[in-house]
PDB file of N, CA and C in Angstrom:
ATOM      1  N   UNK A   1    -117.612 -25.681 -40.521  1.00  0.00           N
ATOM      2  CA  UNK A   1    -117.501 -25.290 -39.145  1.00  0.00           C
ATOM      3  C   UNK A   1    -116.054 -24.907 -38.866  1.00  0.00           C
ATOM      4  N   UNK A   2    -115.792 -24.080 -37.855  1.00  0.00           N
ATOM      5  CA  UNK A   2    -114.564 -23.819 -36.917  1.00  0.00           C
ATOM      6  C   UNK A   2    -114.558 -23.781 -36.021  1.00  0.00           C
ATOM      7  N   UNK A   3    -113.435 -23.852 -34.942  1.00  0.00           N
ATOM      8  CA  UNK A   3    -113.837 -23.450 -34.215  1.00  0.00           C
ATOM      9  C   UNK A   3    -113.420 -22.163 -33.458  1.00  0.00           C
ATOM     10  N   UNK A   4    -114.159 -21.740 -32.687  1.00  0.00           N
ATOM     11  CA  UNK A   4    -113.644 -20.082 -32.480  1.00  0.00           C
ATOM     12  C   UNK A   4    -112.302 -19.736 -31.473  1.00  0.00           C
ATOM     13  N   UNK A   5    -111.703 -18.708 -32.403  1.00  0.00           N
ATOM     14  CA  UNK A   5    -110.663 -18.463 -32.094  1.00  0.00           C
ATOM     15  C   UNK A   5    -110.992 -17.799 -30.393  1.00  0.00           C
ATOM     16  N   UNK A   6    -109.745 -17.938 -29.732  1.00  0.00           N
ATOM     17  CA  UNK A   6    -110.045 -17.910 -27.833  1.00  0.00           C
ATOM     18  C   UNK A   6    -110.223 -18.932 -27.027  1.00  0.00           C
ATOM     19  N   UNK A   7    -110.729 -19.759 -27.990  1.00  0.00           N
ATOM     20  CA  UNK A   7    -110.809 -21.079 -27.330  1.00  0.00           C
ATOM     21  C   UNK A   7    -109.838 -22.303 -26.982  1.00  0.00           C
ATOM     22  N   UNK A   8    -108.994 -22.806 -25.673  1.00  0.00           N
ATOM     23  CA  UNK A   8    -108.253 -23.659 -25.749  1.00  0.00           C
ATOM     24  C   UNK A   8    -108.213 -24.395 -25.088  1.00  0.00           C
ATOM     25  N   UNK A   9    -107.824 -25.812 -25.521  1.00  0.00           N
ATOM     26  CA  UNK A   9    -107.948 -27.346 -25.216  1.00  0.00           C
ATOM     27  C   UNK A   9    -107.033 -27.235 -23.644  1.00  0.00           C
ATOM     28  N   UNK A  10    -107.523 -27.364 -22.375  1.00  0.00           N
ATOM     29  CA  UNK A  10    -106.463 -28.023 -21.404  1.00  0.00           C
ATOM     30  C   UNK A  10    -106.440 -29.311 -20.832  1.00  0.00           C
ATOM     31  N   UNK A  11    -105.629 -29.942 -20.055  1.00  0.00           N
ATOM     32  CA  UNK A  11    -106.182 -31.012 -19.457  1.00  0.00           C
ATOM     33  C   UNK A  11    -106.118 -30.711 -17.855  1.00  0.00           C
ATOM     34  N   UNK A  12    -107.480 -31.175 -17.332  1.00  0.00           N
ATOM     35  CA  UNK A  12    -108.034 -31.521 -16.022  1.00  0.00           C
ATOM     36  C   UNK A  12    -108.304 -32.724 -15.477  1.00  0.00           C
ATOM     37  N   UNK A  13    -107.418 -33.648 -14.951  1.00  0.00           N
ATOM     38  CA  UNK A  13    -107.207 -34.459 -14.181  1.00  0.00           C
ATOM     39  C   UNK A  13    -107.201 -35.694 -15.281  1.00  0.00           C
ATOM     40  N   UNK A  14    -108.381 -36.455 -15.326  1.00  0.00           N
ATOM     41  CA  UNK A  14    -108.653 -37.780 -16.731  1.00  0.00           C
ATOM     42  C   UNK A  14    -109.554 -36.774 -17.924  1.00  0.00           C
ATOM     43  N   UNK A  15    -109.853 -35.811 -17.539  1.00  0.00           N
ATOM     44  CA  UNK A  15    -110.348 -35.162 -18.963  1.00  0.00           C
ATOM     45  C   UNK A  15    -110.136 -33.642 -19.453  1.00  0.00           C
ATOM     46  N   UNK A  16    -110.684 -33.105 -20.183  1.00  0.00           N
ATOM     47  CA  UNK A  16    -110.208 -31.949 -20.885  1.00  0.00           C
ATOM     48  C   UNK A  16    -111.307 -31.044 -20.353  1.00  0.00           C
ATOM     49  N   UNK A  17    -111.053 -29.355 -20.600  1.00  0.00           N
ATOM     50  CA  UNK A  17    -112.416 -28.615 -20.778  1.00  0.00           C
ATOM     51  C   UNK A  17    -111.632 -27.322 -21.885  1.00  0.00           C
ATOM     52  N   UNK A  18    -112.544 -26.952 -22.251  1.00  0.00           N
ATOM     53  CA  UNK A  18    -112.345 -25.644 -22.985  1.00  0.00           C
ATOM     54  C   UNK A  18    -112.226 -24.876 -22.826  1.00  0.00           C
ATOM     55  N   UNK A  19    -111.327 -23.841 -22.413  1.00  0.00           N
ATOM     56  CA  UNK A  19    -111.609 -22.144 -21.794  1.00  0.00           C
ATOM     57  C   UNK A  19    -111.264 -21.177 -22.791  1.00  0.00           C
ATOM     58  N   UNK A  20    -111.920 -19.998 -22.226  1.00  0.00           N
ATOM     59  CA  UNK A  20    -111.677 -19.076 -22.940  1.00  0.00           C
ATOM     60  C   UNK A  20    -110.551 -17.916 -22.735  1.00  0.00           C
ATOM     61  N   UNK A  21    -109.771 -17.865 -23.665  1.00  0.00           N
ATOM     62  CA  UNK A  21    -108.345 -16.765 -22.752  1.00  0.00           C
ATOM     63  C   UNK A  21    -108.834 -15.389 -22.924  1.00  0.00           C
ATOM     64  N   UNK A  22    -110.011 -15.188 -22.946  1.00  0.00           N
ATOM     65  CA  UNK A  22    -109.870 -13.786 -22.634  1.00  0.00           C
ATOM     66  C   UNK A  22    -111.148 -13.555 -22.136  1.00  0.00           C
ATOM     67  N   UNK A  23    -111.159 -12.689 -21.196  1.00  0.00           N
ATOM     68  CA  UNK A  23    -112.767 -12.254 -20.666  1.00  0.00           C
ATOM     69  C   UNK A  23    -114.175 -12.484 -21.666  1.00  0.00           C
ATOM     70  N   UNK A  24    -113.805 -11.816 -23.312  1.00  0.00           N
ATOM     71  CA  UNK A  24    -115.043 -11.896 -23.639  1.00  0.00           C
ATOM     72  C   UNK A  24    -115.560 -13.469 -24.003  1.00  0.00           C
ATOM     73  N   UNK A  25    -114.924 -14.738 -23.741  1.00  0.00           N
ATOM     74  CA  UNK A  25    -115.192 -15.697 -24.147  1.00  0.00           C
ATOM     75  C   UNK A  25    -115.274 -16.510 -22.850  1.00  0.00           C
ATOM     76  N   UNK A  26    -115.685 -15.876 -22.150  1.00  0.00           N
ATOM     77  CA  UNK A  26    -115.995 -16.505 -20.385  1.00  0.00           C
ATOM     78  C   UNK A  26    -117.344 -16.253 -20.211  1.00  0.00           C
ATOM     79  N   UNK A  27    -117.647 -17.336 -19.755  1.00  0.00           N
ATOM     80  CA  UNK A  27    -119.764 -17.322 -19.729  1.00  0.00           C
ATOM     81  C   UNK A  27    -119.140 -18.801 -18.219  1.00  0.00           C
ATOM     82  N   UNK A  28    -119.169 -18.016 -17.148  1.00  0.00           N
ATOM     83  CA  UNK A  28    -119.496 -18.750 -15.835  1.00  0.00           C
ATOM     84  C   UNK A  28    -120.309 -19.840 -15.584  1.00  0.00           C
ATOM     85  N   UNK A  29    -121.459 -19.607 -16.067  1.00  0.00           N
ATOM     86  CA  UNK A  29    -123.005 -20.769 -16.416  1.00  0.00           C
ATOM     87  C   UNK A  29    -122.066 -21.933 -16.699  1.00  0.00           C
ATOM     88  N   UNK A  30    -121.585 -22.175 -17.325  1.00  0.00           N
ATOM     89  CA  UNK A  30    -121.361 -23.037 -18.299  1.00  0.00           C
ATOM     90  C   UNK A  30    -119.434 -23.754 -17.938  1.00  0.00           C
ATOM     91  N   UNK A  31    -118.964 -25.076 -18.108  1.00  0.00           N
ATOM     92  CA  UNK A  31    -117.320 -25.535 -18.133  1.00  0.00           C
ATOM     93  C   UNK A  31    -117.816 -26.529 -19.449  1.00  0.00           C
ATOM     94  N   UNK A  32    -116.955 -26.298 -20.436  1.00  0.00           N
ATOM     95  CA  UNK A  32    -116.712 -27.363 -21.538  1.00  0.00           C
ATOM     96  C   UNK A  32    -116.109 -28.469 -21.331  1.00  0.00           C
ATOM     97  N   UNK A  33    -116.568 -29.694 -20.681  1.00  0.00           N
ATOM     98  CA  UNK A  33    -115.436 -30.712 -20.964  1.00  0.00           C
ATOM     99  C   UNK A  33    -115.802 -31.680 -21.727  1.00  0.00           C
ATOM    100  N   UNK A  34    -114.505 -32.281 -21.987  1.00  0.00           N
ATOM    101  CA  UNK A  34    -114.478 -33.357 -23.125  1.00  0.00           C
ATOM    102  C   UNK A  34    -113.619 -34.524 -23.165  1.00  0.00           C
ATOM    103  N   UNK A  35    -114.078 -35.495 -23.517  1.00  0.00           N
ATOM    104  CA  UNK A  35    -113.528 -36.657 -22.673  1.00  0.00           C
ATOM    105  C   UNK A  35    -112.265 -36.741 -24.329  1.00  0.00           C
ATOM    106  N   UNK A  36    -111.579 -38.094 -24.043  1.00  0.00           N
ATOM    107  CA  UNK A  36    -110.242 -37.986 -24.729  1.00  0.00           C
ATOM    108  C   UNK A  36    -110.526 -38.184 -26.074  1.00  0.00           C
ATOM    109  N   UNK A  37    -111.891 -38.834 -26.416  1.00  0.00           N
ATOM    110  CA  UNK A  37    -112.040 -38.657 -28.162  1.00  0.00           C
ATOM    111  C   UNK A  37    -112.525 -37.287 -28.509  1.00  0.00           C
ATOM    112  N   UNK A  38    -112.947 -36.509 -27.673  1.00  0.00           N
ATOM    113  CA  UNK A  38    -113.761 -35.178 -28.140  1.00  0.00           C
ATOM    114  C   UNK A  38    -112.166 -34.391 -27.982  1.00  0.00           C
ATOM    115  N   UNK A  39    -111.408 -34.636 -27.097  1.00  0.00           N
ATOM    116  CA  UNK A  39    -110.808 -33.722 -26.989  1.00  0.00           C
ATOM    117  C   UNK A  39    -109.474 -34.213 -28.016  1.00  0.00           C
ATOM    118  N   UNK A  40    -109.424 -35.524 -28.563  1.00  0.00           N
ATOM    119  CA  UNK A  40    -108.413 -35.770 -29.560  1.00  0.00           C
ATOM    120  C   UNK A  40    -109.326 -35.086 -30.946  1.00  0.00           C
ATOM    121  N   UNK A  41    -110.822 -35.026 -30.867  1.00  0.00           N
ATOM    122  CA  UNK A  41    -111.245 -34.255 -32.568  1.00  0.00           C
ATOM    123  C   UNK A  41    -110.714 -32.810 -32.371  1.00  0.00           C
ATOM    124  N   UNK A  42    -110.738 -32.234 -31.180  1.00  0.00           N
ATOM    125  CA  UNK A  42    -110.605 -31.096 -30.929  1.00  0.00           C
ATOM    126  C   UNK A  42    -109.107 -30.480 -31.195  1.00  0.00           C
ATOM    127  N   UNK A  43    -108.156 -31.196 -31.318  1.00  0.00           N
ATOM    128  CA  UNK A  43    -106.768 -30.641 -31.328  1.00  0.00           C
ATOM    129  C   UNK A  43    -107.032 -30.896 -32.690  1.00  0.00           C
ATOM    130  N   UNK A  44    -107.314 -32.013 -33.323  1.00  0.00           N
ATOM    131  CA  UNK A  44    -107.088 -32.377 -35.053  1.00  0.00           C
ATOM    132  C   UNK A  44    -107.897 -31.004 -35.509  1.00  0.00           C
ATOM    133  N   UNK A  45    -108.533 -30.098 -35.344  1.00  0.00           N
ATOM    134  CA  UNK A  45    -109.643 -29.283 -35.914  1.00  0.00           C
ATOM    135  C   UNK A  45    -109.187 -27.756 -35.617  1.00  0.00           C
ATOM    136  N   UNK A  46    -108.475 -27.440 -34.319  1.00  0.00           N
ATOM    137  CA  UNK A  46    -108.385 -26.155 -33.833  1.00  0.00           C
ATOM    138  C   UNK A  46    -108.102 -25.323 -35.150  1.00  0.00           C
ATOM    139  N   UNK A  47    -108.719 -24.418 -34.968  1.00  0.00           N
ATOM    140  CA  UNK A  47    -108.239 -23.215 -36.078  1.00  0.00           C
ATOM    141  C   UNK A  47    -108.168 -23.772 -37.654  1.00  0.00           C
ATOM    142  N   UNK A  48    -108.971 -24.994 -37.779  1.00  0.00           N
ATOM    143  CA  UNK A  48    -109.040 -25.057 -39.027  1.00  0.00           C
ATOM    144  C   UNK A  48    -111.082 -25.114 -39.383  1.00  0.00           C
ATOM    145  N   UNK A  49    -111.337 -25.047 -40.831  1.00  0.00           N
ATOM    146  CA  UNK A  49    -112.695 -25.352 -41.230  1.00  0.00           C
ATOM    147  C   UNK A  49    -112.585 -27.587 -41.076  1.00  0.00           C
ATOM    148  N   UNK A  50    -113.730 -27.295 -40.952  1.00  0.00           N
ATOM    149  CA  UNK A  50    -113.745 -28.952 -40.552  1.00  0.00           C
ATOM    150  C   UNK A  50    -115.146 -29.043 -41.000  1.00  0.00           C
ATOM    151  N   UNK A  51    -116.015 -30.459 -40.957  1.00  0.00           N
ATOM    152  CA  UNK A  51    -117.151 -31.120 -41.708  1.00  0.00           C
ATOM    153  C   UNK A  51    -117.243 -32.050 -40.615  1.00  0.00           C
ATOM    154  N   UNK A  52    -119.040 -32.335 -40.504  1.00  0.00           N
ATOM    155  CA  UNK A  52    -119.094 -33.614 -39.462  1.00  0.00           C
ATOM    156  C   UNK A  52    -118.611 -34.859 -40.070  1.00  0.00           C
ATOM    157  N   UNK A  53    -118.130 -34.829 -41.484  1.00  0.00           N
ATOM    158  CA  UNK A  53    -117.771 -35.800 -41.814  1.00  0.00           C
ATOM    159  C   UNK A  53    -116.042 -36.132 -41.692  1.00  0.00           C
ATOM    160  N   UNK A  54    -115.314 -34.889 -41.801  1.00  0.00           N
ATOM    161  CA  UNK A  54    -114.193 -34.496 -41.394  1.00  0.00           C
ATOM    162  C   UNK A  54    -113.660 -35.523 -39.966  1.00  0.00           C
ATOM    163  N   UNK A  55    -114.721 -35.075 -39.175  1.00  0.00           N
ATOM    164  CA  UNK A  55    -114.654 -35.621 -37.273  1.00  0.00           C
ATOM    165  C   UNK A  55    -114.681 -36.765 -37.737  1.00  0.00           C
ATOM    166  N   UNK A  56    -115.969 -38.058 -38.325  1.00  0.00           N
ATOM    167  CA  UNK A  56    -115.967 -38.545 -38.321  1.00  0.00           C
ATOM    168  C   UNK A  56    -114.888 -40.060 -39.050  1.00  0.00           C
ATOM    169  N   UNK A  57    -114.488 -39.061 -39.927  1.00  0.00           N
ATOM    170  CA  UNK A  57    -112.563 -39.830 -40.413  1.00  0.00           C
ATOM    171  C   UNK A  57    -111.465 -40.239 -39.536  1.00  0.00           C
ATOM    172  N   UNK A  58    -111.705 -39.121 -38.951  1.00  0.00           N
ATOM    173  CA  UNK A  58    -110.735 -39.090 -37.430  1.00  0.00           C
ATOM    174  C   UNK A  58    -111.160 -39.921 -36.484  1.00  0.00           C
ATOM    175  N   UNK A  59    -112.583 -40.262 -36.530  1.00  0.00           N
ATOM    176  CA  UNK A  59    -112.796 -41.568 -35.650  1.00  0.00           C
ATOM    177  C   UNK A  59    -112.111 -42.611 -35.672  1.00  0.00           C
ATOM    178  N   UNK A  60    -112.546 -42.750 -37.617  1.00  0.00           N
ATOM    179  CA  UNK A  60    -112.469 -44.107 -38.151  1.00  0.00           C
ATOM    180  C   UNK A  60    -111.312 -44.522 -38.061  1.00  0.00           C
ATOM    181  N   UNK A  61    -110.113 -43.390 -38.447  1.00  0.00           N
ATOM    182  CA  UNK A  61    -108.949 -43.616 -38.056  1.00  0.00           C
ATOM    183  C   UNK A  61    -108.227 -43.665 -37.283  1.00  0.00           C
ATOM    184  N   UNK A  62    -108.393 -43.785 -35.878  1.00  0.00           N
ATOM    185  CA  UNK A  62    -107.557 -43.623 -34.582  1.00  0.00           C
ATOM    186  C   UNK A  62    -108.829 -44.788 -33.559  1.00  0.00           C
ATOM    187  N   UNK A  63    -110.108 -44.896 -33.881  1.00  0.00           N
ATOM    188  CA  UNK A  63    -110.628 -46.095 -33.261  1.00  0.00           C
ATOM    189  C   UNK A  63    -111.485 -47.041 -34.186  1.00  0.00           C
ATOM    190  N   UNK A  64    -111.654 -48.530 -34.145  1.00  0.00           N
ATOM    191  CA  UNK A  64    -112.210 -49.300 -34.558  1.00  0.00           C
ATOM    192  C   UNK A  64    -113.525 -48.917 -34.996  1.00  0.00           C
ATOM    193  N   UNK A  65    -114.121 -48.660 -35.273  1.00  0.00           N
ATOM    194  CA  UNK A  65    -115.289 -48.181 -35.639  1.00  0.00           C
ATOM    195  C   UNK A  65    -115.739 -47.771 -36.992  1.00  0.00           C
ATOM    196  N   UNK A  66    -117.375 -47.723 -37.242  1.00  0.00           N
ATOM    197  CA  UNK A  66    -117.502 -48.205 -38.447  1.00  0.00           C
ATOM    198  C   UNK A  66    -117.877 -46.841 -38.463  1.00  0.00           C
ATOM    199  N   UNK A  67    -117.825 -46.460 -39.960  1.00  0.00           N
ATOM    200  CA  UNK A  67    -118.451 -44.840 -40.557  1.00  0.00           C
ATOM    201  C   UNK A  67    -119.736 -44.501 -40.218  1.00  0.00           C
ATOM    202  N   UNK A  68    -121.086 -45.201 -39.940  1.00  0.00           N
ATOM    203  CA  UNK A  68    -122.039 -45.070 -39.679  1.00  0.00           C
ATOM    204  C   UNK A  68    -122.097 -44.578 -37.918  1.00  0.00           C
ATOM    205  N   UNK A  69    -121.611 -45.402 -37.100  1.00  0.00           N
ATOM    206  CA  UNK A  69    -120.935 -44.664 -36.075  1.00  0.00           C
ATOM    207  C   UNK A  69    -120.213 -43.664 -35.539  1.00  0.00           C
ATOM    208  N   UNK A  70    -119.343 -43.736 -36.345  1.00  0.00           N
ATOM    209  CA  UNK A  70    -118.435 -42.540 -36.268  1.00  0.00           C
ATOM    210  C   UNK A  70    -119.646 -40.669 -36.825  1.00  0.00           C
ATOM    211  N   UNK A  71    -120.147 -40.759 -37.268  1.00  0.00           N
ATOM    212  CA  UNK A  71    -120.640 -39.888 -38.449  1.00  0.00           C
ATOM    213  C   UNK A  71    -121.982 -39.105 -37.213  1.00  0.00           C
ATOM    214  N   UNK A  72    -122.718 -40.577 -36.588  1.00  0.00           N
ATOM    215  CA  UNK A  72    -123.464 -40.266 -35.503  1.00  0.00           C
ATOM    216  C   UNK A  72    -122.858 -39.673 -34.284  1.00  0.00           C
ATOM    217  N   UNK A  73    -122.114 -40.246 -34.105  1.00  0.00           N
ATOM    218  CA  UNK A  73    -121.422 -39.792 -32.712  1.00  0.00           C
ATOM    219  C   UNK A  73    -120.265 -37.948 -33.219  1.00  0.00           C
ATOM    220  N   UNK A  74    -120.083 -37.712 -34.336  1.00  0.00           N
ATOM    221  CA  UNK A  74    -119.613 -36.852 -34.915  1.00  0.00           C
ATOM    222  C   UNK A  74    -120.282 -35.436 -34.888  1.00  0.00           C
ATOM    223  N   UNK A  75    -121.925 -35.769 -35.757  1.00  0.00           N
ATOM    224  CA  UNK A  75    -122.516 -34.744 -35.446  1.00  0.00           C
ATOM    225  C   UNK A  75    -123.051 -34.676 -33.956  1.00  0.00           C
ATOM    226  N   UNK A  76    -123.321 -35.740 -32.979  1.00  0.00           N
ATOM    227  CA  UNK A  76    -123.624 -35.348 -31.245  1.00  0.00           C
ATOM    228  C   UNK A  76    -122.532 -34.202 -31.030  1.00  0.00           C
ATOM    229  N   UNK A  77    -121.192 -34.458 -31.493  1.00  0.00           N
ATOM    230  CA  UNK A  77    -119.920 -33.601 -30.684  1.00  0.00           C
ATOM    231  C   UNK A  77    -120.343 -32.242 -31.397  1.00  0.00           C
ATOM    232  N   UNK A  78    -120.538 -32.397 -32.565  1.00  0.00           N
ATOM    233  CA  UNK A  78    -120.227 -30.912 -33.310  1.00  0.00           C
ATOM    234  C   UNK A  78    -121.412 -30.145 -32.646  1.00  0.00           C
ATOM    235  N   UNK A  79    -122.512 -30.604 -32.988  1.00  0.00           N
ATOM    236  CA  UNK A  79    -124.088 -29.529 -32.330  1.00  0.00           C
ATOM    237  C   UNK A  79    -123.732 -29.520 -30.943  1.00  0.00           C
ATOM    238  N   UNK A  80    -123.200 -30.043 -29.753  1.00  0.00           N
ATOM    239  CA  UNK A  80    -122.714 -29.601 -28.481  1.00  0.00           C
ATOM    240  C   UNK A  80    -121.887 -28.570 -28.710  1.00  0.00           C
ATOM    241  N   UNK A  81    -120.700 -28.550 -29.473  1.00  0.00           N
ATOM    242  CA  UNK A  81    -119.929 -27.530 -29.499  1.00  0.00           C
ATOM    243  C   UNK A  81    -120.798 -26.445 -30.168  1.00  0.00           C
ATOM    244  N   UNK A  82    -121.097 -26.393 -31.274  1.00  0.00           N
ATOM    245  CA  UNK A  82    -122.158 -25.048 -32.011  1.00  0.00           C
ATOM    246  C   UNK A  82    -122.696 -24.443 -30.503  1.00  0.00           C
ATOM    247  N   UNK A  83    -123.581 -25.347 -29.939  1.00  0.00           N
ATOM    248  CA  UNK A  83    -124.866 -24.787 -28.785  1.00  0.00           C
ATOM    249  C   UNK A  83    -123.710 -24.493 -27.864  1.00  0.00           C
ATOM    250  N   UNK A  84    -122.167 -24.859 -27.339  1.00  0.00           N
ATOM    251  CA  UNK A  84    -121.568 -23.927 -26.293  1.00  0.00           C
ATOM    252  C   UNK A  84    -121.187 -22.733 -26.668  1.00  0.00           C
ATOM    253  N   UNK A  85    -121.143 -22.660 -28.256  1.00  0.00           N
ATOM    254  CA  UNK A  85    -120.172 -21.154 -28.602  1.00  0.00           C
ATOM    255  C   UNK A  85    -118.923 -21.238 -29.245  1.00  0.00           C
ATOM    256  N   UNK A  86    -118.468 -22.411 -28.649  1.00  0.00           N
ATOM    257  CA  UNK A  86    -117.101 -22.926 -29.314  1.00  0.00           C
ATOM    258  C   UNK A  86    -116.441 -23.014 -30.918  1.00  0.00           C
ATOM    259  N   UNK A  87    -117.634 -23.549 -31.276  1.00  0.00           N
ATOM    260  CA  UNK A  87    -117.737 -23.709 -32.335  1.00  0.00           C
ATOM    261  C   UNK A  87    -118.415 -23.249 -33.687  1.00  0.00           C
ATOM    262  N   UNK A  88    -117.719 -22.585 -34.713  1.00  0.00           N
ATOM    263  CA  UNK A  88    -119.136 -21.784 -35.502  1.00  0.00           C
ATOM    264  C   UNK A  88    -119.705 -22.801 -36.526  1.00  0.00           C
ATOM    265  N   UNK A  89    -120.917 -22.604 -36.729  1.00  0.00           N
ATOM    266  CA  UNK A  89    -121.449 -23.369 -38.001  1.00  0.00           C
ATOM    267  C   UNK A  89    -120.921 -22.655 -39.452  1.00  0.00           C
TER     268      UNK A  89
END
């Protein structure tokens, strides 16, 4: 996975959303936000190839949590991002 270039991390008040800097990556329907672990996988990943297992390291390492957790809650983030656009498979 990557994620797609146009896309960038801001912060909005206690959480993050995703925008797109240029018209063709603006879809109105829709605001990406992401609370501070989605949006801490999200800076570790920008513009690089990444693995749900990738995310899920980055759990293990920055919160208590066990790999079986991390790995679940890893692929929830990644298939949200795929289904906004954000992200390519």
């Amino acid at each position: 996975m990557k994620t797609v270039e146009g896309f960038r991390l801001r912060p909005l008040g206690a959480e993050f959303i995703v925008t797109g800097e240029s018209i063709k990556q603006v879809n109105f329907n829709k605001m990406i936000s992401l609370n501070e672990s989605a949006a801490y996988l999200w800076r570790e990943v920008e513009g690089k190839d990444f693995t749900v297992e990738d995310l899920a390291r980055l759990l293990v390492e920055r919160y208590d949590i066990d790999m079986e957790t991390a790995t679940k809650d890893s692929a929830a983030i990644a298939e949200k991002w795929v289904e906004a656009g954000i992200v390519e498979a």
